[in-house]
N, C-alpha and C. Protein backbone atom coordinates (compact mmCIF):
# COMPACT_ATOMS: atom_id res chain seq x y z
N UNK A 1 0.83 -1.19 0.00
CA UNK A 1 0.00 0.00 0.00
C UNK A 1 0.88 1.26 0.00
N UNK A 2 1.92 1.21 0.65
CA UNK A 2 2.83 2.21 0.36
C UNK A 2 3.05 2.61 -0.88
N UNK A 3 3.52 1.79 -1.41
CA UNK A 3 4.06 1.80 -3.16
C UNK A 3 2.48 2.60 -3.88
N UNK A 4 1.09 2.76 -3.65
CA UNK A 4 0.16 3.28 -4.17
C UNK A 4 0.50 4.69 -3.53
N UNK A 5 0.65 4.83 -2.32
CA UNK A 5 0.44 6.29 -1.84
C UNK A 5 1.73 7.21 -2.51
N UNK A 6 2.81 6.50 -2.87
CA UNK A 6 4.30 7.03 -3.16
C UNK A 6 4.08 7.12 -4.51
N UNK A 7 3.05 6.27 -5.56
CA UNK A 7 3.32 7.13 -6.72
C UNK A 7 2.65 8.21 -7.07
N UNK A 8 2.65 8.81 -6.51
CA UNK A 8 2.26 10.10 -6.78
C UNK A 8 2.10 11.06 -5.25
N UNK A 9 3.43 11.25 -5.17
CA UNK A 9 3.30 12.38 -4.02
C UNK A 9 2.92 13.38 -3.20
N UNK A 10 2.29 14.59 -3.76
CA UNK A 10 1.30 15.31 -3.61
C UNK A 10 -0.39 14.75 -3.36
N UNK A 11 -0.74 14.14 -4.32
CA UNK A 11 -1.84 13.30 -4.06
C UNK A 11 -1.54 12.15 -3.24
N UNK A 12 -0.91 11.59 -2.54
CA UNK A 12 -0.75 10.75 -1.87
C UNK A 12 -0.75 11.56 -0.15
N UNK A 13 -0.30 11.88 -0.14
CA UNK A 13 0.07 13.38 1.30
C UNK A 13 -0.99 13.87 1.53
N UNK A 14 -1.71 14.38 -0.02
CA UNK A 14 -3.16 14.98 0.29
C UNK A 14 -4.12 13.74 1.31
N UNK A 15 -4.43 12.65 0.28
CA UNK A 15 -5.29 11.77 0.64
C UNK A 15 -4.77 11.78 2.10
N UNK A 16 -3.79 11.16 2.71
CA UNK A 16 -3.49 11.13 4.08
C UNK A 16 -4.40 11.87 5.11
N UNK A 17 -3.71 13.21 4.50
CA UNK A 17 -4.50 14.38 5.38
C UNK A 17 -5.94 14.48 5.43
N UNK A 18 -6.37 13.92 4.46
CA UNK A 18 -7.79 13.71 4.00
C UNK A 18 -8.57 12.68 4.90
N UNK A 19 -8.19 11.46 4.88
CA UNK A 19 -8.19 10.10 5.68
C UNK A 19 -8.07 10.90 7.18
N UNK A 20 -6.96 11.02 7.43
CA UNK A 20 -6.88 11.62 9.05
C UNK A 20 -7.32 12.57 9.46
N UNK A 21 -8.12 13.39 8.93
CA UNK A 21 -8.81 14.10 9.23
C UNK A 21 -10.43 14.11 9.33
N UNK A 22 -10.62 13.24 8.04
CA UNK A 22 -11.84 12.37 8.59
C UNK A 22 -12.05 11.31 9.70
N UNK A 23 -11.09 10.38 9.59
CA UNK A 23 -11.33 9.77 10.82
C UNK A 23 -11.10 10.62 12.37
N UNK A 24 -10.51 11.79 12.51
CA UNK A 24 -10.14 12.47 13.62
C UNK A 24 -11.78 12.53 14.16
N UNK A 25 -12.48 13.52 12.95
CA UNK A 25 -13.59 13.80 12.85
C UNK A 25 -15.03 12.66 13.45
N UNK A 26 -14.46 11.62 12.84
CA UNK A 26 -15.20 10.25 13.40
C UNK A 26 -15.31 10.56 14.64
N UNK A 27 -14.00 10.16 15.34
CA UNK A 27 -13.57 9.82 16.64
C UNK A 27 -14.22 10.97 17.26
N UNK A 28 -14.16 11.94 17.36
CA UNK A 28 -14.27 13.53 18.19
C UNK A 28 -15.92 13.22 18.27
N UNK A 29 -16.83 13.25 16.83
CA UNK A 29 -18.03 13.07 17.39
C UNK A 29 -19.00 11.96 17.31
N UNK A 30 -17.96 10.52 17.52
CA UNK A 30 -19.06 9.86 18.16
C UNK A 30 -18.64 9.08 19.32
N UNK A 31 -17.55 9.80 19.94
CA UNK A 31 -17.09 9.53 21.28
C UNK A 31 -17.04 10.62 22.07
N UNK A 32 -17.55 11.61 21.50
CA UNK A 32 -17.92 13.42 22.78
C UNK A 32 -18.74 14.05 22.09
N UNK A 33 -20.23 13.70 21.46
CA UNK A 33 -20.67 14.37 20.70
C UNK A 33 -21.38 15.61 20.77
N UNK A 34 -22.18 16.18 22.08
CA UNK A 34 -22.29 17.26 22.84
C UNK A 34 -21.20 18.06 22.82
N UNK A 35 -20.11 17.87 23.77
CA UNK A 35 -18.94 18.53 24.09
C UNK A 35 -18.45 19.21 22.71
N UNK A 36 -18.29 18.63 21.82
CA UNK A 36 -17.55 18.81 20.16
C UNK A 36 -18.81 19.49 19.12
N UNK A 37 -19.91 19.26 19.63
CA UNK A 37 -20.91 19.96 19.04
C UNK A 37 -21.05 20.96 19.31
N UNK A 38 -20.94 22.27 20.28
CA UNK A 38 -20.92 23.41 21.02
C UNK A 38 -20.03 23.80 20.36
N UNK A 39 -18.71 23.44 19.83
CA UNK A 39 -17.61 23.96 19.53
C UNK A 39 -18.08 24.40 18.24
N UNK A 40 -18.94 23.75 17.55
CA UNK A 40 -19.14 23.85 16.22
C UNK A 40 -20.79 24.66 16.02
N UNK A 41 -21.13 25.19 16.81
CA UNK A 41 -22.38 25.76 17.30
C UNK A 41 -23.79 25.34 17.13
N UNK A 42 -23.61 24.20 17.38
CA UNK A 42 -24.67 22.90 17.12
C UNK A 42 -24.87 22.57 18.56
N UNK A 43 -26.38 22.77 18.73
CA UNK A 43 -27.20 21.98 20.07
C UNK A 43 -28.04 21.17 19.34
N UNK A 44 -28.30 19.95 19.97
CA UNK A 44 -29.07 18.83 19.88
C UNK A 44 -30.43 19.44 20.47
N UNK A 45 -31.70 19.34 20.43
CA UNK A 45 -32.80 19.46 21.31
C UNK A 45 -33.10 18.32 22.00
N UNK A 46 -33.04 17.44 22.36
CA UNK A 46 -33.17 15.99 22.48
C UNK A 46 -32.26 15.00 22.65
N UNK A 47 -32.05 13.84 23.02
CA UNK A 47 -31.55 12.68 22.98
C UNK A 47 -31.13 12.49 21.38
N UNK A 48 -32.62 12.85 20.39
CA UNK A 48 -32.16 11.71 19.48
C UNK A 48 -31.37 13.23 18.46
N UNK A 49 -31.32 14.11 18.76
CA UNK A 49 -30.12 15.34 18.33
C UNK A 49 -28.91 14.70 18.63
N UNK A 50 -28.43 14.31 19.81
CA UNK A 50 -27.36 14.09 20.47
C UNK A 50 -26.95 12.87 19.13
N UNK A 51 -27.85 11.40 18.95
CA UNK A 51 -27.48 10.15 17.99
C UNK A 51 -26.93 11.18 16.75
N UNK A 52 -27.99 12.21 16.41
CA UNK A 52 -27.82 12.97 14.88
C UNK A 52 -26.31 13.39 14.97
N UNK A 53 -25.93 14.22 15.94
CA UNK A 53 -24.63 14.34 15.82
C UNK A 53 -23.88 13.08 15.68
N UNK A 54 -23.87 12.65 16.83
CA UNK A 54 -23.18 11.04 16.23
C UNK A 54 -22.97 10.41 14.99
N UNK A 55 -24.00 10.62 14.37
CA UNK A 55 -24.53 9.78 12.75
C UNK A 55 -23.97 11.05 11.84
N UNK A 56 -24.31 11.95 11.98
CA UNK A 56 -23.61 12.95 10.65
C UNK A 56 -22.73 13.17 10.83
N UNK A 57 -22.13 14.09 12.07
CA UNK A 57 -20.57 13.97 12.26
C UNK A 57 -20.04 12.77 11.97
N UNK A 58 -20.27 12.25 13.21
CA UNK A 58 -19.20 11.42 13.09
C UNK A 58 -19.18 9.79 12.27
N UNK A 59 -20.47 9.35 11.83
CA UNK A 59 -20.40 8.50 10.67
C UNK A 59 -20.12 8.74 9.49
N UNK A 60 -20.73 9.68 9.19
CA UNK A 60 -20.63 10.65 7.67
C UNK A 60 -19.20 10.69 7.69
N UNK A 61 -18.82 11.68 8.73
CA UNK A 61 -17.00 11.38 8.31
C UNK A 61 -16.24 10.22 8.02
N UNK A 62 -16.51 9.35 9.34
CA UNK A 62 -15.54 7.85 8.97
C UNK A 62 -15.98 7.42 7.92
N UNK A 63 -17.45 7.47 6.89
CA UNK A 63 -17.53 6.91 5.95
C UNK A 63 -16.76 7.85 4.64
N UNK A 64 -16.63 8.59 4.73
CA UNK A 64 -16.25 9.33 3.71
C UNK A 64 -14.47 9.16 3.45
N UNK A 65 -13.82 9.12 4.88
CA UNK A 65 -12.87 8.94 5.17
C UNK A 65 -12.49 7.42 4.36
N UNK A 66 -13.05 6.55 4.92
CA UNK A 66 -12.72 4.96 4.74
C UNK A 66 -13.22 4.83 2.96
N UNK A 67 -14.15 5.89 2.48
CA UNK A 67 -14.23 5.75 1.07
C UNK A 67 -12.81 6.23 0.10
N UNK A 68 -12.56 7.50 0.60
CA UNK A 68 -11.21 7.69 0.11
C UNK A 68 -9.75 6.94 -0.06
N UNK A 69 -9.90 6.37 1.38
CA UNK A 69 -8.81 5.20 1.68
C UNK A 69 -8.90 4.09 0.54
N UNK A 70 -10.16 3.55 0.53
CA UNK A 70 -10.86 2.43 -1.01
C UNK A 70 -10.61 2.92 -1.73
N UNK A 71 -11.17 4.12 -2.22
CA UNK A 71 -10.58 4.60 -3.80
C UNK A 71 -9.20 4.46 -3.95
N UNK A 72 -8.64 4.71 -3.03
CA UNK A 72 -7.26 4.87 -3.43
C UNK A 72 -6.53 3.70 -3.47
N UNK A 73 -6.53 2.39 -2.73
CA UNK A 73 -6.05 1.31 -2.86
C UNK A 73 -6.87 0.45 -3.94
N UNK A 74 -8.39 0.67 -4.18
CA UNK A 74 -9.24 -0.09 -5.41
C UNK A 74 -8.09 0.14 -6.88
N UNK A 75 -7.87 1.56 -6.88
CA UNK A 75 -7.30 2.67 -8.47
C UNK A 75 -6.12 2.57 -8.56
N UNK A 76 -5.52 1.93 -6.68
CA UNK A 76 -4.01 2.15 -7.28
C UNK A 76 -2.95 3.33 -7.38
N UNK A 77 -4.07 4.26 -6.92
CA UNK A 77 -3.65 5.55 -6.87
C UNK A 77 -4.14 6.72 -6.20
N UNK A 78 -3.55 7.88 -5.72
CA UNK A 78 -4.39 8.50 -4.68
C UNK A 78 -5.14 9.85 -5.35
N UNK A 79 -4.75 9.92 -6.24
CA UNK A 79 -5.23 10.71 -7.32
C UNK A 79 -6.28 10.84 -7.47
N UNK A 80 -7.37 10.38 -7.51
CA UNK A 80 -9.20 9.86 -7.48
C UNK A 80 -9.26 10.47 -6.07
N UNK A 81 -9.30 9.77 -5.12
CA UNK A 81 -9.71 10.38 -3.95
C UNK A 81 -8.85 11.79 -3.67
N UNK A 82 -8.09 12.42 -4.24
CA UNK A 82 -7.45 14.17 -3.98
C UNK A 82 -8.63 14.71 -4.45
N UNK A 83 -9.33 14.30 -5.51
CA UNK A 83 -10.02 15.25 -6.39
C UNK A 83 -11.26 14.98 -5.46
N UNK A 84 -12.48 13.96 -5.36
CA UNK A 84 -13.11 13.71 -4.50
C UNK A 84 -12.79 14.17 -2.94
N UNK A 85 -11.93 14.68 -2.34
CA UNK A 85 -11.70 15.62 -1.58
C UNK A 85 -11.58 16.88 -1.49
N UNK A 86 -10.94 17.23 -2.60
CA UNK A 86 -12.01 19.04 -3.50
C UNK A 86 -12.75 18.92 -3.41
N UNK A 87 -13.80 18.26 -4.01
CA UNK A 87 -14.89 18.21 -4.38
C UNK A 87 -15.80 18.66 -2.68
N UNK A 88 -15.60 18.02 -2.30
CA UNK A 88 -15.74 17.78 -0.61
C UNK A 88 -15.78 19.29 0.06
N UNK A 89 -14.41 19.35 -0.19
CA UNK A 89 -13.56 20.55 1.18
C UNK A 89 -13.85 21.99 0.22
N UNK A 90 -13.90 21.91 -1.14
CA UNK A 90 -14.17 23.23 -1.93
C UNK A 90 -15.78 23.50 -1.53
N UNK A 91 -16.99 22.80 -1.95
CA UNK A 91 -18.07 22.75 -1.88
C UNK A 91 -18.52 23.15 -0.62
N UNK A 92 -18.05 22.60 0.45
CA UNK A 92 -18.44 22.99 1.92
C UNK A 92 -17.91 24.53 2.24
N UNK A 93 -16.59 24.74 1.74
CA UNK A 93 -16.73 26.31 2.17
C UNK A 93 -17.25 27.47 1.23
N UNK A 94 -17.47 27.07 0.25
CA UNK A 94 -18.06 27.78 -0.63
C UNK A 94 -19.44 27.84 -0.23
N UNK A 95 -20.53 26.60 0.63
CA UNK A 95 -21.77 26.81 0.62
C UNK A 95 -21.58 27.58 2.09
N UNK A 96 -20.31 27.11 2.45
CA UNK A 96 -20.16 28.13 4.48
C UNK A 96 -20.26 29.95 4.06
N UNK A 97 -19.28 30.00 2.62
CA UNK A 97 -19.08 31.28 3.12
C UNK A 97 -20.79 31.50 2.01
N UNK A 98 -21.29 31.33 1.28
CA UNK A 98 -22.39 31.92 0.82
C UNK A 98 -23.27 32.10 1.87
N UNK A 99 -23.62 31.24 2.74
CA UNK A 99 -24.58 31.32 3.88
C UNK A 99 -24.04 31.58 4.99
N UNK A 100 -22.83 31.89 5.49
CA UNK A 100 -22.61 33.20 6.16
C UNK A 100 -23.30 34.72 5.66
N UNK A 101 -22.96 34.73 4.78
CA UNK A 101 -23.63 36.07 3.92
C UNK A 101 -25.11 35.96 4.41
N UNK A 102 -25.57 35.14 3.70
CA UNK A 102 -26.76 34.89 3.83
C UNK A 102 -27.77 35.22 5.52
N UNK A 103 -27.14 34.56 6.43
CA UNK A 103 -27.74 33.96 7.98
C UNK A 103 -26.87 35.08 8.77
N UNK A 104 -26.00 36.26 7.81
CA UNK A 104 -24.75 37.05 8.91
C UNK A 104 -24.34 36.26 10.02
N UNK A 105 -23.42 35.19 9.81
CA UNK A 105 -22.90 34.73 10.90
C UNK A 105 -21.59 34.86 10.98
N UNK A 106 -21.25 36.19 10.53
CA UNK A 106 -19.68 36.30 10.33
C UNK A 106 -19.30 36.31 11.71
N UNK A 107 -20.17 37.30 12.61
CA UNK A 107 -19.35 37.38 14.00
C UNK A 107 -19.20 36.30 14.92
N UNK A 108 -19.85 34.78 14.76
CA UNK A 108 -20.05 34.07 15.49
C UNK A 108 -18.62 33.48 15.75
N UNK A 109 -17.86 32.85 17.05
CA UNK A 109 -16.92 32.39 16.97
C UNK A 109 -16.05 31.43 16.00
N UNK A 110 -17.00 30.35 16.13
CA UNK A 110 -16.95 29.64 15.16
C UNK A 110 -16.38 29.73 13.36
N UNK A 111 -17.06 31.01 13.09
CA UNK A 111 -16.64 30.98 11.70
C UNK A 111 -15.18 31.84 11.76
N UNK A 112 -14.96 32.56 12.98
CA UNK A 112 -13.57 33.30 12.93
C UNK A 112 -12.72 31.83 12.90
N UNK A 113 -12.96 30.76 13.21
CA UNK A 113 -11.75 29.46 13.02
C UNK A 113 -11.96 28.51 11.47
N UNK A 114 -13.36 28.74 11.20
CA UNK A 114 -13.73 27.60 10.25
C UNK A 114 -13.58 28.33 9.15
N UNK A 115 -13.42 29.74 8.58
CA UNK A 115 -13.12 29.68 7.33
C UNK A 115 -12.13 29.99 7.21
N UNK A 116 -11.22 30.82 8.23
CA UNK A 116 -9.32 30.87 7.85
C UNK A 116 -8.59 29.24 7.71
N UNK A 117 -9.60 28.27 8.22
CA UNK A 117 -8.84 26.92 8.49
C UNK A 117 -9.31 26.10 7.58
N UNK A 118 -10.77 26.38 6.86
CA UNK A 118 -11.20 25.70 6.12
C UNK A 118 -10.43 26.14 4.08
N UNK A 119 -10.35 27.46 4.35
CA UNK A 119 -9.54 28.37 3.63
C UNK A 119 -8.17 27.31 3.31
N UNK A 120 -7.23 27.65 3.93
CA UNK A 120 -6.33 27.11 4.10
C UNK A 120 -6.18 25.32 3.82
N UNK A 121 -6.85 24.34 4.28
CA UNK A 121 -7.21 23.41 3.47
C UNK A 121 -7.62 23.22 2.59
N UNK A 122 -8.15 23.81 2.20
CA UNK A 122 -8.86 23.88 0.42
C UNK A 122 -8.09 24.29 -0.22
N UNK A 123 -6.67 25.60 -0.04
CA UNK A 123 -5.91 25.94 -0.65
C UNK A 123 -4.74 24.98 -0.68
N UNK A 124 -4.57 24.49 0.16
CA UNK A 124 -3.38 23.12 0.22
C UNK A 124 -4.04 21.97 -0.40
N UNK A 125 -5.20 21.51 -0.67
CA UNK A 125 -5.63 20.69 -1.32
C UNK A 125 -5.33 20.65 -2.38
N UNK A 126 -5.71 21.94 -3.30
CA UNK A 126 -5.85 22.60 -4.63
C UNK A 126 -4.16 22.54 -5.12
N UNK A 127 -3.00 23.06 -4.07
CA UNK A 127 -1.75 22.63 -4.36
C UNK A 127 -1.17 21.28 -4.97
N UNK A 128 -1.81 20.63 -3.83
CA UNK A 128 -1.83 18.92 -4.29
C UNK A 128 -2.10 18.79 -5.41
N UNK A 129 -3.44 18.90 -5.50
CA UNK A 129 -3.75 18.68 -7.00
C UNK A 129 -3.27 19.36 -8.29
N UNK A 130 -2.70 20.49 -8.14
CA UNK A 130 -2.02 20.99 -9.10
C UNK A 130 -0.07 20.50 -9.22
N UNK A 131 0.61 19.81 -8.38
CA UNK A 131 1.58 19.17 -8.24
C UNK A 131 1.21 17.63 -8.42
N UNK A 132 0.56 17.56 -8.47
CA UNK A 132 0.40 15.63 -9.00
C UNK A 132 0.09 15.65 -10.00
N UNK A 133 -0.33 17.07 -11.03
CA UNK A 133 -0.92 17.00 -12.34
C UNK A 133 0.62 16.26 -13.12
């Protein structure tokens, strides 16, 4: 599996970061999903809010995560899942920052971390993918 992630360097590094960051994501909310939900300015109303976090955070991630990991050992290459991680990490801050606009949630804490950081991953992504071309 090494030998897949090494041919192609940039896309291989990406996917990593991609993988470990989804699974981080796993782990954080469906083993503290309250606690890690506040951070992200999400209250549950209920018990079954509390599972929702569980299930979108943190399943949605590990599945998305463990899909990338497949693509990339199915193809042989990590190249498929870099782009399917644009796809991903571009789309989400593009619909964050439109509906910031939208809902004015510029001042909320939260977005002072999630779009300089989400920014910044999407721009290192986009590197990747333009160095593995």
């Amino acid at each position: 599996m090494k030998e897949i992630f090494f041919s192609n360097i940039p896309a291989g590094i990406a996917v990593i970061g991609l993988v470990a960051y989804f699974f981080g994501m796993a782990i954080v909310f469906i083993t503290s999903p309250l606690k890690n939900a506040e951070k992200f300015a999400v209250k549950p109303v209920d018990n079954a809010g509390k599972t929702e976090i569980r299930v979108y955070y943190g399943g949605i991630s590990f599945a998305l995560g463990a899909f990338l990991l497949y693509l990339t050992v199915a193809l042989e290459t990590p190249v498929y899942s870099l782009v399917g991680g644009l796809f991903f990490a571009t789309t989400v801050l593009v619909t964050r920052t439109i509906f910031l606009c939208v809902d004015k949630g510029w001042k909320c804490p939260y977005t002072k971390l999630a779009i300089p950081a989400e920014s910044a991953f999407v721009v290192a992504l986009w590197v990747c993918w333009f160095l593995s071309r």
